[in-house]
N, C-alpha and C. Protein backbone atom coordinates (compact mmCIF):
# COMPACT_ATOMS: atom_id res chain seq x y z
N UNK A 1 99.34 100.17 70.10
CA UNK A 1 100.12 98.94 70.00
C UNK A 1 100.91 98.68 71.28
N UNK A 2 101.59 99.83 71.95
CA UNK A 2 102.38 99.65 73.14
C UNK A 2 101.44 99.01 74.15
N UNK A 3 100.33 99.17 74.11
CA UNK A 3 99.30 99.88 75.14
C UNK A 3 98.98 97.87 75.05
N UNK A 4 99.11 97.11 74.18
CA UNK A 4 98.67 95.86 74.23
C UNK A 4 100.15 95.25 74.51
N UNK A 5 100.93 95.40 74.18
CA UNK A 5 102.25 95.00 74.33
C UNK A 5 102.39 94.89 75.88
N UNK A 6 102.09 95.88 76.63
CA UNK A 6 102.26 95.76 77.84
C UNK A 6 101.09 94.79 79.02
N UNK A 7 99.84 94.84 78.28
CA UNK A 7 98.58 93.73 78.74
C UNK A 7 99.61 92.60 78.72
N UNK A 8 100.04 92.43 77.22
CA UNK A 8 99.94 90.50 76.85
C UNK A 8 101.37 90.36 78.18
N UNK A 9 102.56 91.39 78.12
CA UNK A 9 103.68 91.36 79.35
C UNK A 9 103.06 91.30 80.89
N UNK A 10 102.32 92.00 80.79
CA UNK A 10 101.38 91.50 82.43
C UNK A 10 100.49 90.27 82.70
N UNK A 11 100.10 89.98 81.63
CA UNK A 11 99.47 89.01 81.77
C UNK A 11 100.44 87.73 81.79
N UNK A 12 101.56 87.69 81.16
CA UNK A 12 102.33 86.54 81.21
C UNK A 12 102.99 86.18 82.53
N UNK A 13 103.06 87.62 82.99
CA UNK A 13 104.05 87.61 83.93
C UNK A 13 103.04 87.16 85.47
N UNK A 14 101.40 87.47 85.35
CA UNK A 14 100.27 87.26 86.31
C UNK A 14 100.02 85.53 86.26
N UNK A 15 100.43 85.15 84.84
CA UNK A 15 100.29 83.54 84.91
C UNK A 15 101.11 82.71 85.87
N UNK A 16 102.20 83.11 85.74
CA UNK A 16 102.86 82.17 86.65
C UNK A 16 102.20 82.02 87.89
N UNK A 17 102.11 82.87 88.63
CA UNK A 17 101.10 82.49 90.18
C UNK A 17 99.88 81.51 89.78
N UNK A 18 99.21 81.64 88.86
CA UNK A 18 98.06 80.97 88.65
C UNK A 18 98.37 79.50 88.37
N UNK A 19 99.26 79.37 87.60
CA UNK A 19 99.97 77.91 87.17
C UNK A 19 100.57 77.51 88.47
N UNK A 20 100.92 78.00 88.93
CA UNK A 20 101.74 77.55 90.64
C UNK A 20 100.61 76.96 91.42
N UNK A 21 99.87 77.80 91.39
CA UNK A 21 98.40 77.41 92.54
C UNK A 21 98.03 76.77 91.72
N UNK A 22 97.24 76.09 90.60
CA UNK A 22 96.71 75.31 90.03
C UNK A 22 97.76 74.13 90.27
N UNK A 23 99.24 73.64 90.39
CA UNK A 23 99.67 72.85 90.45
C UNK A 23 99.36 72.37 91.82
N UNK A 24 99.40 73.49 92.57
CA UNK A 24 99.17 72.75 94.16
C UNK A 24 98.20 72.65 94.59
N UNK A 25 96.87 73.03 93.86
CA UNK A 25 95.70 71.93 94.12
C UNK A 25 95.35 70.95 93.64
N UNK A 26 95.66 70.98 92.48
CA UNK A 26 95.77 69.27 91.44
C UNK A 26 96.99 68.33 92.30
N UNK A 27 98.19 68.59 92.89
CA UNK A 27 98.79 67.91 93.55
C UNK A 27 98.47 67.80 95.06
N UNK A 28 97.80 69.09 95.47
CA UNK A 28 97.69 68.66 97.20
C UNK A 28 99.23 68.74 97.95
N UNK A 29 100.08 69.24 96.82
CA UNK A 29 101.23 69.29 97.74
C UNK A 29 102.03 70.66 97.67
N UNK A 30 102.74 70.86 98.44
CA UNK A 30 103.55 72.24 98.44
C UNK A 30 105.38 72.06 98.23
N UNK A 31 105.62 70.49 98.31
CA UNK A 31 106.96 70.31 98.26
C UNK A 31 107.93 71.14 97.78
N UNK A 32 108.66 71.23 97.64
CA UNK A 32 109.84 72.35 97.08
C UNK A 32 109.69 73.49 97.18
N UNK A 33 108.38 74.10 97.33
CA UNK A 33 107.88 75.83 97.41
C UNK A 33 108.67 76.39 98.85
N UNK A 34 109.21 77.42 98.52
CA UNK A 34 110.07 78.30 99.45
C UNK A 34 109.37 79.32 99.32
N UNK A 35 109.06 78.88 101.23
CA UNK A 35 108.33 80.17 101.66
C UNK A 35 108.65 81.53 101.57
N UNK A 36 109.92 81.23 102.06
CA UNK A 36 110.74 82.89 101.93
C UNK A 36 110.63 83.46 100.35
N UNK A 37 110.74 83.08 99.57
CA UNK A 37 111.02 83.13 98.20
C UNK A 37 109.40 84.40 98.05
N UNK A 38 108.06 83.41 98.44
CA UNK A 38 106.94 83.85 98.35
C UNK A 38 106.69 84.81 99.03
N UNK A 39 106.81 84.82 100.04
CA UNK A 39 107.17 86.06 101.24
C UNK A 39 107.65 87.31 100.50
N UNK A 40 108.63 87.13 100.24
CA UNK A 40 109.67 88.04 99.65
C UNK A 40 108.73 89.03 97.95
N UNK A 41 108.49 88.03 97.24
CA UNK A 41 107.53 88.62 96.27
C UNK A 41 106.58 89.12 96.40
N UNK A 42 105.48 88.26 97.61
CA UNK A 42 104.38 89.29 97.85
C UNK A 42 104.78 90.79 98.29
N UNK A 43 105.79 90.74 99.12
CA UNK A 43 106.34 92.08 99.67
C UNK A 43 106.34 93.09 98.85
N UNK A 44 107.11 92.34 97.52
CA UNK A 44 107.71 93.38 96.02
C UNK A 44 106.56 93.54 95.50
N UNK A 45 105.52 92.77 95.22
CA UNK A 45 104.21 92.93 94.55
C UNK A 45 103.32 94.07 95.07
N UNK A 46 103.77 94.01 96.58
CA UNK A 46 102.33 95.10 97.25
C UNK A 46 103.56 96.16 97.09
N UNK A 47 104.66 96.52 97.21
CA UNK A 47 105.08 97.84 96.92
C UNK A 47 104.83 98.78 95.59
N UNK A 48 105.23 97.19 94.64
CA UNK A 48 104.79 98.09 93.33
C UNK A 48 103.84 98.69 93.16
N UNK A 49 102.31 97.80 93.52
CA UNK A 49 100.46 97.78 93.52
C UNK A 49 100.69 99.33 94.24
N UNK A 50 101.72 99.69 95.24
CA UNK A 50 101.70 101.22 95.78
C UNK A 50 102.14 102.07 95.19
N UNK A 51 103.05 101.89 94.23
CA UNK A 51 103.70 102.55 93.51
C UNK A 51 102.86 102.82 92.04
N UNK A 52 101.90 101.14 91.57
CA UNK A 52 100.74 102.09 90.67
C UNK A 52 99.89 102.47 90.89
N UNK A 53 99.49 102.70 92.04
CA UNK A 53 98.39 103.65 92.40
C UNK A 53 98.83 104.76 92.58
N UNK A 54 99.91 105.11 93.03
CA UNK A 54 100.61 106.57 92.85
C UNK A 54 100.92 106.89 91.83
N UNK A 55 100.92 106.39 90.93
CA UNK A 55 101.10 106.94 89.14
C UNK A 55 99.98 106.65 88.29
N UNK A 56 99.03 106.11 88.96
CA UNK A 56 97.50 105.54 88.59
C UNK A 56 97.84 105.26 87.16
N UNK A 57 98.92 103.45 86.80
CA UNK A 57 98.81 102.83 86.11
C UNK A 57 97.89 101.76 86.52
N UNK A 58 96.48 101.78 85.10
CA UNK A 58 95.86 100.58 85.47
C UNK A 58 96.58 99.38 84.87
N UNK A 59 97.29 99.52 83.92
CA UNK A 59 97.77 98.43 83.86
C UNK A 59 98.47 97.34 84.84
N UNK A 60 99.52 98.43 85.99
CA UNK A 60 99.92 97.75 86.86
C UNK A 60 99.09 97.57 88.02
N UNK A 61 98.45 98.23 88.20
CA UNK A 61 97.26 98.26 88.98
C UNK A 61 96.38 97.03 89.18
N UNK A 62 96.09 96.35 87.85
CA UNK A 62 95.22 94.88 87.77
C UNK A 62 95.80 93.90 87.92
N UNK A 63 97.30 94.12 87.28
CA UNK A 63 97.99 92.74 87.16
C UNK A 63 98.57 92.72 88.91
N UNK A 64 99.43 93.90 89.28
CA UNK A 64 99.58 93.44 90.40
C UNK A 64 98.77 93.12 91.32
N UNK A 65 97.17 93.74 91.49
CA UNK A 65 96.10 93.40 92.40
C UNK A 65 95.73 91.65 92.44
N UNK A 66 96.45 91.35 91.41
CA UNK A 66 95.53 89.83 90.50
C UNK A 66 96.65 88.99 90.79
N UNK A 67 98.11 89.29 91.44
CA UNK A 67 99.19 88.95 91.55
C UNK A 67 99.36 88.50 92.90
N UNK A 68 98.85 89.52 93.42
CA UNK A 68 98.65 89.45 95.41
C UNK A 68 98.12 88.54 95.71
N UNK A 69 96.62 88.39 95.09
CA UNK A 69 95.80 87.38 95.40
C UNK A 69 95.68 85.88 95.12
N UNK A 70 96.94 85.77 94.13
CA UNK A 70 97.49 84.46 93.41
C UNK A 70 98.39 83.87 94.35
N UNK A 71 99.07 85.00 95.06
CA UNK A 71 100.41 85.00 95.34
C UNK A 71 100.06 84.71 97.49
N UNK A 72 98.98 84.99 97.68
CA UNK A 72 98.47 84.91 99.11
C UNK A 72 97.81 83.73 99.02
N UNK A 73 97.07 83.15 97.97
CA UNK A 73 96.66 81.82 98.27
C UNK A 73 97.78 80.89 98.42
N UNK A 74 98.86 80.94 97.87
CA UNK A 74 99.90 80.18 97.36
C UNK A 74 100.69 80.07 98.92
N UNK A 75 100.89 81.31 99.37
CA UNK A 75 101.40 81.45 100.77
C UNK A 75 100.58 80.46 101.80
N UNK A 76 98.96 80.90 101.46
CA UNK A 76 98.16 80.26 102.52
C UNK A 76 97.80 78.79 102.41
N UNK A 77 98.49 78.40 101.40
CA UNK A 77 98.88 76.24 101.01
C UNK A 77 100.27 75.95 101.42
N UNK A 78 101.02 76.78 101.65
CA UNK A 78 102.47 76.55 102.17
C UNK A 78 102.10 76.40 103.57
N UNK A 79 101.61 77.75 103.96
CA UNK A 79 101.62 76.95 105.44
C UNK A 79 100.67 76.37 106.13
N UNK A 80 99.44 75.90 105.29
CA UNK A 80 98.41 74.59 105.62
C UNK A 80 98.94 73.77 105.39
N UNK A 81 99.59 73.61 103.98
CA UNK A 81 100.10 71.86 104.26
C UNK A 81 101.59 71.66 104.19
N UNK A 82 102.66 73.01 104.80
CA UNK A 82 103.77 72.43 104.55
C UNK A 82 104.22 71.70 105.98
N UNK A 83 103.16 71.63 107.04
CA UNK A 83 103.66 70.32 108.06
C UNK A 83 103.32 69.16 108.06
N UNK A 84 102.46 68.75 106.73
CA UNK A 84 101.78 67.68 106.72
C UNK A 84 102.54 66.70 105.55
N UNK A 85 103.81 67.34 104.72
CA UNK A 85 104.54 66.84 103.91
C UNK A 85 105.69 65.77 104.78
């Protein structure tokens, strides 16, 4: 039971990046997104992703791997189109 408790908590917590990037390709825009903000999380995201591979949680292991890559596209639309706003 824990063992799903903690999926459905990773997974909620992996949505938000996905809902972020899905907004900014349906909009084409990056307005209000703070870079630093994103910066700053990817940073925390790849420490943790180091920290579960050193305790070889797959749980944190997927969500944060799946987090990076949500979280680097999102970076890489900030700064394609945040001079074109």
């Amino acid at each position: 039971m824990l063992v799903a408790i903690d999926w459905f908590g990773v997974t909620a917590l992996a949505s938000v990046g996905t809902f972020q990037l899905m907004k900014i390709l349906r909009t084409r825009s990056v307005s209000g997104i703070s870079l630093p903000a994103y910066v700053a999380l990817l940073l925390g995201i790849v420490i943790l992703l180091k920290h579960a591979v050193a305790i070889r949680d797959p749980i944190f292991i997927v969500s944060n791997s799946y987090s990076i890559l949500t979280n680097t596209a999102i970076l890489f639309f900030i700064w394609r189109w945040r001079e074109h706003e």
